[in-house]
N, C-alpha and C. Protein backbone atom coordinates (compact mmCIF):
# COMPACT_ATOMS: atom_id res chain seq x y z
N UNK A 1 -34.66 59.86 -10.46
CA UNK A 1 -34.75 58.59 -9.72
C UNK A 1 -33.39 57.91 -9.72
N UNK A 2 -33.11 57.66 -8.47
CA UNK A 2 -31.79 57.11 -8.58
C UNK A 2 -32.05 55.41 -9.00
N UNK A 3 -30.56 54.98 -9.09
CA UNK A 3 -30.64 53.42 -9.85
C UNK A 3 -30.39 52.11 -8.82
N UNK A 4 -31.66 52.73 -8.12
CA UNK A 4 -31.82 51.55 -6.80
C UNK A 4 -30.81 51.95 -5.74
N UNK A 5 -31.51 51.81 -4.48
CA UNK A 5 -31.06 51.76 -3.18
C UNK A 5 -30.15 50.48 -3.01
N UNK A 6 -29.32 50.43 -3.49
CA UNK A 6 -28.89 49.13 -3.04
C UNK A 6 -28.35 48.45 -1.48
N UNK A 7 -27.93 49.68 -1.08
CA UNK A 7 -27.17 49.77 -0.17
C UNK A 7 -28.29 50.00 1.34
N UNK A 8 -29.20 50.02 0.82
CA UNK A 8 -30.19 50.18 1.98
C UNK A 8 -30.47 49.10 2.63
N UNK A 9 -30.37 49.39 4.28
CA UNK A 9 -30.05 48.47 5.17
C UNK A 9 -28.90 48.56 5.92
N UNK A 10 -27.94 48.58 4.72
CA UNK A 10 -26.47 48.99 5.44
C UNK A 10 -26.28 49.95 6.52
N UNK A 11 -25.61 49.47 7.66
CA UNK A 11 -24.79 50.47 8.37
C UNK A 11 -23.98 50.48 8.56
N UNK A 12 -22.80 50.86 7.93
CA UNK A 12 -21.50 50.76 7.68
C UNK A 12 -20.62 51.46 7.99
N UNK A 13 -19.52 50.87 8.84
CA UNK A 13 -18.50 51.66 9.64
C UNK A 13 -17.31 51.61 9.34
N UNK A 14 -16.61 52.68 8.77
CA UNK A 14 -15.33 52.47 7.82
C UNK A 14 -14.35 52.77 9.02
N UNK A 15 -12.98 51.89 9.16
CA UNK A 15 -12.38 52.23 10.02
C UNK A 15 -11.22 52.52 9.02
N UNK A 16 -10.68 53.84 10.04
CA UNK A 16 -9.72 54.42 9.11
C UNK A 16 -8.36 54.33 8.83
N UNK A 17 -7.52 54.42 8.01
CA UNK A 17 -6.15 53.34 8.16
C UNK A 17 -5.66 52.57 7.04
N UNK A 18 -4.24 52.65 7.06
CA UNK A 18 -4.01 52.57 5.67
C UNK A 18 -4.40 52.79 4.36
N UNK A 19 -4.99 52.05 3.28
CA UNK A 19 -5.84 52.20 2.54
C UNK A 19 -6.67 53.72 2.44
N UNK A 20 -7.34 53.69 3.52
CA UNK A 20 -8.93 54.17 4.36
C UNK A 20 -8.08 55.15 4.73
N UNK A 21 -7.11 56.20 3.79
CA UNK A 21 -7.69 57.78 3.85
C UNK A 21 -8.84 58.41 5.01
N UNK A 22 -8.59 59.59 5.34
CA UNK A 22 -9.58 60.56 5.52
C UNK A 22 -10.29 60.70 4.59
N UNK A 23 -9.94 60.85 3.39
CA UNK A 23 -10.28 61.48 1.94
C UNK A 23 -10.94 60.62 1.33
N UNK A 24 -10.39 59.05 1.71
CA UNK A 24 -11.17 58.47 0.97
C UNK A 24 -12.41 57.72 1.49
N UNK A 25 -11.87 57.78 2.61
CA UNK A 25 -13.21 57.21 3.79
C UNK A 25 -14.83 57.93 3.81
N UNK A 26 -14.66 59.64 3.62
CA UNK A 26 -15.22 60.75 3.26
C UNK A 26 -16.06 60.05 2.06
N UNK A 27 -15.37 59.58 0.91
CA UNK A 27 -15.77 59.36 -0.44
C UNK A 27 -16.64 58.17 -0.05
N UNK A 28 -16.00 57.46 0.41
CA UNK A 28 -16.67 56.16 0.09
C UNK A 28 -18.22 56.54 1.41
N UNK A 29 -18.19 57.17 2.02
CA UNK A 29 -19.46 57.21 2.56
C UNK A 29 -20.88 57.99 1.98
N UNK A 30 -19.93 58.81 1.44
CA UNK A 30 -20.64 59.78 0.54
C UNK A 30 -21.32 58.69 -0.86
N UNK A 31 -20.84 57.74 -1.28
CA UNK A 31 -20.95 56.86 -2.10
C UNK A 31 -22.28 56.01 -1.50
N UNK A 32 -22.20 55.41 -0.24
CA UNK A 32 -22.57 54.82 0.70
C UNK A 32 -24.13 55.30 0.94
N UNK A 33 -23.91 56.53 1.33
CA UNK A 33 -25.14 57.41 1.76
C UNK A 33 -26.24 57.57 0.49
N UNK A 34 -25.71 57.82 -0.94
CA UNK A 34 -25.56 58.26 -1.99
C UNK A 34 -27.24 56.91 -1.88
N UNK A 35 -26.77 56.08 -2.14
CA UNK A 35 -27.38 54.80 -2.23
C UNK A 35 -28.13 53.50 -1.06
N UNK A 36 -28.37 55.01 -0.20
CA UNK A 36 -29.53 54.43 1.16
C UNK A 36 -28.97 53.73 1.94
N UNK A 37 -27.52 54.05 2.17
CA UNK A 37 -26.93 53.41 3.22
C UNK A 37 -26.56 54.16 4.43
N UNK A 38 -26.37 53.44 5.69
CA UNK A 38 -25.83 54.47 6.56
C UNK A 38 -24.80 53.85 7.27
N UNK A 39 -24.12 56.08 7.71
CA UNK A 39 -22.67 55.21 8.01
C UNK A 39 -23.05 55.58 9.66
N UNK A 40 -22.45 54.62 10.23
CA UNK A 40 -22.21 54.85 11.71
C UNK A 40 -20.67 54.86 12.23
N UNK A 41 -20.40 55.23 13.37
CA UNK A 41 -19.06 56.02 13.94
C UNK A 41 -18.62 54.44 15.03
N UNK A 42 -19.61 53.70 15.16
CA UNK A 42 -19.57 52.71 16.14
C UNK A 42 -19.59 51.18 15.42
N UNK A 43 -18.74 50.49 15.58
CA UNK A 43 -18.46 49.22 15.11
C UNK A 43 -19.40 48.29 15.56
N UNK A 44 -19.74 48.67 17.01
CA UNK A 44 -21.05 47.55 17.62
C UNK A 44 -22.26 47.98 16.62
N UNK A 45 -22.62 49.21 16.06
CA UNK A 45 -23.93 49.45 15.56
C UNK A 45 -23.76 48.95 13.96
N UNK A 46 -22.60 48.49 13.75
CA UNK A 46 -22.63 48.38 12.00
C UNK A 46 -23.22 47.06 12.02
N UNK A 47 -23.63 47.04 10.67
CA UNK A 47 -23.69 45.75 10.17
C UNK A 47 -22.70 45.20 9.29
N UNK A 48 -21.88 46.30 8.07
CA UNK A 48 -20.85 46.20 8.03
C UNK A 48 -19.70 47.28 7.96
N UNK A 49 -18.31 45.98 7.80
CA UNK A 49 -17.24 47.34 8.22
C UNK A 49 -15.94 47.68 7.61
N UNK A 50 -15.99 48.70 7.04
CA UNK A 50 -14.78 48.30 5.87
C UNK A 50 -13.50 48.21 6.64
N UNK A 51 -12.19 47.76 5.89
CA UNK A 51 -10.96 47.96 6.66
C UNK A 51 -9.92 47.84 5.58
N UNK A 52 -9.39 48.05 5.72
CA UNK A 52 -7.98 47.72 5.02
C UNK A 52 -7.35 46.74 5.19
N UNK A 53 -7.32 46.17 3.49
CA UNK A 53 -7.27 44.52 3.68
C UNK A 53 -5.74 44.01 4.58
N UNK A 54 -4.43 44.89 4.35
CA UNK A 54 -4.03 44.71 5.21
C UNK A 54 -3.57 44.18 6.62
N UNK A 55 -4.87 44.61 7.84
CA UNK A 55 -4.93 45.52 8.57
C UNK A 55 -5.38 43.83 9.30
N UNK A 56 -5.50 43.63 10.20
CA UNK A 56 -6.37 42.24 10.71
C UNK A 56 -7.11 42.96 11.57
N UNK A 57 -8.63 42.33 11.35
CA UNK A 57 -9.86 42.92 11.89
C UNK A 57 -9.14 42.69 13.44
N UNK A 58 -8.37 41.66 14.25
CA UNK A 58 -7.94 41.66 15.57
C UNK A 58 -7.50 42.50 15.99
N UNK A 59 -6.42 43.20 14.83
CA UNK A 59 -5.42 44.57 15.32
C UNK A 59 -6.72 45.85 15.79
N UNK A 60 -7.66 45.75 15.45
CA UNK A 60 -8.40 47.38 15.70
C UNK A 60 -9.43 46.64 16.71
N UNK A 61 -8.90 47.45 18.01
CA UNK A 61 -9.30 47.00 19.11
C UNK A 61 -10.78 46.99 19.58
N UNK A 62 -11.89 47.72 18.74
CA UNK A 62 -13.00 48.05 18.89
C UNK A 62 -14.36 47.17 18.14
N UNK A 63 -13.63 46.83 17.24
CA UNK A 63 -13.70 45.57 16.05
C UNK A 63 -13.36 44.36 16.64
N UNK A 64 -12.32 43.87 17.03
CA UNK A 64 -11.64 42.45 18.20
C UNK A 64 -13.12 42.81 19.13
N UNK A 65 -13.04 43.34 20.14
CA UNK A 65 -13.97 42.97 20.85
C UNK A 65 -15.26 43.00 20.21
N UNK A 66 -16.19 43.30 19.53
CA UNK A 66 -17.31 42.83 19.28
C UNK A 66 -17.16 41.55 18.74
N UNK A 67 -16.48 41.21 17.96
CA UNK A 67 -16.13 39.90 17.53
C UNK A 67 -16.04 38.61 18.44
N UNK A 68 -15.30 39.44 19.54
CA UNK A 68 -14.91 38.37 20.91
C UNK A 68 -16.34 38.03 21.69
N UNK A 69 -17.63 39.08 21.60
CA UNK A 69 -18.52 39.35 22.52
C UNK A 69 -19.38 38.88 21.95
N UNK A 70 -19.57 38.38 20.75
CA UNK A 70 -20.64 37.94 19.99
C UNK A 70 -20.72 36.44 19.41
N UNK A 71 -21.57 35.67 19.05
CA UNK A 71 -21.93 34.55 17.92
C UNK A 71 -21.63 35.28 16.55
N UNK A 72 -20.77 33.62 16.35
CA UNK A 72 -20.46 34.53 14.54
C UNK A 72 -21.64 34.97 13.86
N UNK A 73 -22.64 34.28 13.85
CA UNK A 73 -24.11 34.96 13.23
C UNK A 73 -24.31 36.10 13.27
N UNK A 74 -23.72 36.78 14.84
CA UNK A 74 -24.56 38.48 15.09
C UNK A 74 -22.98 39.36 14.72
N UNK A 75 -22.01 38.46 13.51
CA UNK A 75 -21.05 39.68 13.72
C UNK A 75 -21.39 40.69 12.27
N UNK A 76 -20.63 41.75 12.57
CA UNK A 76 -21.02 42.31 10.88
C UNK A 76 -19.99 42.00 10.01
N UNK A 77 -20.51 42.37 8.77
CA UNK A 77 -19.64 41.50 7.49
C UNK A 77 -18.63 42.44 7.59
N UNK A 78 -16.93 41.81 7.15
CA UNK A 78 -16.36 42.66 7.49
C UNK A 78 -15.73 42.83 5.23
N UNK A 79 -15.40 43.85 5.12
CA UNK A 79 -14.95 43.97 4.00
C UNK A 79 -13.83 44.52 3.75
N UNK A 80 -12.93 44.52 2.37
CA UNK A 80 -12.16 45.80 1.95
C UNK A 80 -12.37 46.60 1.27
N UNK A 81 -11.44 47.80 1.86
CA UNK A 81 -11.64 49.16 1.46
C UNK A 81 -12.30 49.33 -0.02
N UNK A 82 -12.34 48.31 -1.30
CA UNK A 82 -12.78 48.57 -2.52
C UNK A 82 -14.18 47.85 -2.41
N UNK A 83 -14.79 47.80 -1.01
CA UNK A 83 -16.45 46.83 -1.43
C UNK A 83 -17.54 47.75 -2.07
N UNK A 84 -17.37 48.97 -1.38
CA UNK A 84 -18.35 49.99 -1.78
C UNK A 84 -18.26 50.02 -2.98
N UNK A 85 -17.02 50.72 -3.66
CA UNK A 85 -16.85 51.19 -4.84
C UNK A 85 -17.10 50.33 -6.13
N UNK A 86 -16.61 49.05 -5.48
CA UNK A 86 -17.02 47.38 -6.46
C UNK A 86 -18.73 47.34 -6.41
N UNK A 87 -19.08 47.68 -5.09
CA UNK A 87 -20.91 47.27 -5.73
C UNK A 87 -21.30 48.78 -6.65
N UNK A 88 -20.55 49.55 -6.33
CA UNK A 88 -21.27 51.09 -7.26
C UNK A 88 -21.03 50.37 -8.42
N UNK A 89 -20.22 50.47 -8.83
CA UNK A 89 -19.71 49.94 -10.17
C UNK A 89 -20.51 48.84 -10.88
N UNK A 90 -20.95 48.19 -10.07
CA UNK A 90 -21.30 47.14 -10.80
C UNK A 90 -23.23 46.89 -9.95
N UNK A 91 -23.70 48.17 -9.56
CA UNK A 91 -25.23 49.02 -9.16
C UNK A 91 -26.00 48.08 -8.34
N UNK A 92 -24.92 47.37 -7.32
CA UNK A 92 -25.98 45.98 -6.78
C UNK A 92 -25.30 45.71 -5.40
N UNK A 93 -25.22 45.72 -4.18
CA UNK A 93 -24.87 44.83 -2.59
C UNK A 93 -24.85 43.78 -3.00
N UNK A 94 -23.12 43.49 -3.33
CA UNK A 94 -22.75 41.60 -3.19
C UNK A 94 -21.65 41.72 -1.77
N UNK A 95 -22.63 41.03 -1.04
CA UNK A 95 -22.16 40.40 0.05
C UNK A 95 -21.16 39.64 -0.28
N UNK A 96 -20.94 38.69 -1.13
CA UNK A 96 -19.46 38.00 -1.21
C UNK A 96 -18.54 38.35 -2.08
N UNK A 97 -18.26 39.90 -2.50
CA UNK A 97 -17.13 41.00 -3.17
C UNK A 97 -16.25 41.27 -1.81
N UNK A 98 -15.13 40.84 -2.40
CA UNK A 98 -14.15 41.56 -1.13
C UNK A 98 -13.99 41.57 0.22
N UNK A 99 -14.57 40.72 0.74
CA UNK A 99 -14.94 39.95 1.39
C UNK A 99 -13.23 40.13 2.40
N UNK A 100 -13.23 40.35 3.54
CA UNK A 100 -11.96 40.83 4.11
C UNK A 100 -10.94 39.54 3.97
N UNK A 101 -9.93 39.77 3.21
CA UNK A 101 -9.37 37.99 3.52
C UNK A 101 -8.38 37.16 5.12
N UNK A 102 -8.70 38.23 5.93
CA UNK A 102 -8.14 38.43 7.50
C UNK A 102 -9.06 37.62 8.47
N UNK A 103 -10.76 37.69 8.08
CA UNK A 103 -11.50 37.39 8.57
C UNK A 103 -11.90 36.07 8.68
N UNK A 104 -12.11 35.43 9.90
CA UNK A 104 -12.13 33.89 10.61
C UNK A 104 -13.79 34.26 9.63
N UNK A 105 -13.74 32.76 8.72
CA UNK A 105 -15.26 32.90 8.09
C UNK A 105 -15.92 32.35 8.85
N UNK A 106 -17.27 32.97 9.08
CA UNK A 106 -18.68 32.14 10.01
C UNK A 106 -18.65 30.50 9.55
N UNK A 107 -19.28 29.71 10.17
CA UNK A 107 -19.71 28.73 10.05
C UNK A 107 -18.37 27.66 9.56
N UNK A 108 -18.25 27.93 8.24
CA UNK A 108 -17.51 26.91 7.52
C UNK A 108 -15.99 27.18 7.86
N UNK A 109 -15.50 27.99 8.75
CA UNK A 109 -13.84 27.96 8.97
C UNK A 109 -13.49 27.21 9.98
N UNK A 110 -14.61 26.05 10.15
CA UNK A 110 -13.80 25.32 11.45
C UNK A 110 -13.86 23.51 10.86
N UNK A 111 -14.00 23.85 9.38
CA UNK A 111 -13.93 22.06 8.69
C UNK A 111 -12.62 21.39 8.90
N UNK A 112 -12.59 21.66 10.24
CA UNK A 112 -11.05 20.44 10.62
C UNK A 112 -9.82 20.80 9.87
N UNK A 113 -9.64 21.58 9.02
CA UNK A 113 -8.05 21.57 8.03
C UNK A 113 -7.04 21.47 8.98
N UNK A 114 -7.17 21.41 10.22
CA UNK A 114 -6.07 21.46 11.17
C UNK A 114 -4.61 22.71 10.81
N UNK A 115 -5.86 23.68 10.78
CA UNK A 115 -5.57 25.43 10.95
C UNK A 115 -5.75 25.58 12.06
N UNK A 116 -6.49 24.60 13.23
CA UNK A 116 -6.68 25.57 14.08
C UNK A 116 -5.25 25.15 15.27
N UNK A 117 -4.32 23.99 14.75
CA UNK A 117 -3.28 23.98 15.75
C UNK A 117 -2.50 24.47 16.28
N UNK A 118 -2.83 25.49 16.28
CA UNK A 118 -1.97 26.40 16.64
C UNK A 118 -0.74 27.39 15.51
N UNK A 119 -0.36 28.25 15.56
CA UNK A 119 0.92 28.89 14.35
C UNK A 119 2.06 28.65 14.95
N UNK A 120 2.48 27.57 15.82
CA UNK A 120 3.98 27.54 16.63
C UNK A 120 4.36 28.57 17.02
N UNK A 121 3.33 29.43 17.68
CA UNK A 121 4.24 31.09 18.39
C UNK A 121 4.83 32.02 17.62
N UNK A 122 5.07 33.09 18.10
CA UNK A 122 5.38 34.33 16.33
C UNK A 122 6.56 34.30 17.80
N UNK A 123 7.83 33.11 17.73
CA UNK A 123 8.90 33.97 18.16
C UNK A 123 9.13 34.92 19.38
N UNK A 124 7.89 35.34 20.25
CA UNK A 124 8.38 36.46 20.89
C UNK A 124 7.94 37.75 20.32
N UNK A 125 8.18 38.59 21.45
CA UNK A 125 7.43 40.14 20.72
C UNK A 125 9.04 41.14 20.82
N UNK A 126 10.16 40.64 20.96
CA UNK A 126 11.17 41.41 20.79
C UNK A 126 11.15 42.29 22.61
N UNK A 127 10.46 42.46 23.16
CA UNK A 127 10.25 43.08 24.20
C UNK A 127 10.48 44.93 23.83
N UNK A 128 9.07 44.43 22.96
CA UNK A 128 8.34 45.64 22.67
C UNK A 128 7.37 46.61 23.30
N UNK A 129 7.47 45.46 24.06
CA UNK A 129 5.77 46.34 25.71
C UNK A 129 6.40 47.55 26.05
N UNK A 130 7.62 48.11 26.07
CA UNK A 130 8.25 49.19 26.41
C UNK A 130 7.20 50.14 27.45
């Protein structure tokens, strides 16, 4: 008997990149599966999605748009690459482990801090569109 499904429910879509190995992406699903979770290949079907903390959920273009297409309510949780391995470890789905720190939070990221005025422009892109 295994030591609880924890992970059941999950459908979890590891995008791959930096961090997120082939090798380790492999692992961590195998981890994933291990414990009644499932992985899906499609970012619209997850519920959640690992990434490399890195990485801004905006930069991976497949991820940006569901985000763009949806209510924050219907988006999936987005995480880093160590969420899986942090709930094995410790035999339980905590939704607020690792938690991506890239990610605009639902609900409470719009309490006025006057973050949202804008970043004064990043400068220009160098005229990189090449």
């Amino acid at each position: 008997h295994c030591a609880g499904a924890f992970f059941s429910g999950v459908a979890l879509c590891v995008v791959r990149g930096g961090a997120l190995t082939p090798a380790r992406k492999a692992c961590v699903e195998q981890v994933l599966r291990r414990q009644g979770g499932r992985v899906v290949e499609a970012v619209a079907a997850a519920t959640h999605v690992l990434l490399d903390a890195r990485r801004s959920p905006l930069d991976v273009r497949e991820l940006a748009a569901v985000l763009a297409e949806r209510p924050r309510d219907a988006w999936p949780a987005v995480h880093t690459e160590d969420w899986v391995s942090r709930c094995s470890q410790r035999r339980e789905r905590a939704d607020d482990m690792n938690v991506h720190p890239l990610m605009p939070l639902p609900g409470g990221g719009d309490g006025g801090d006057g973050s949202d005025g804008g970043d004064g422009g990043d400068g220009g892109d160098g005229g990189s569109d090449g």
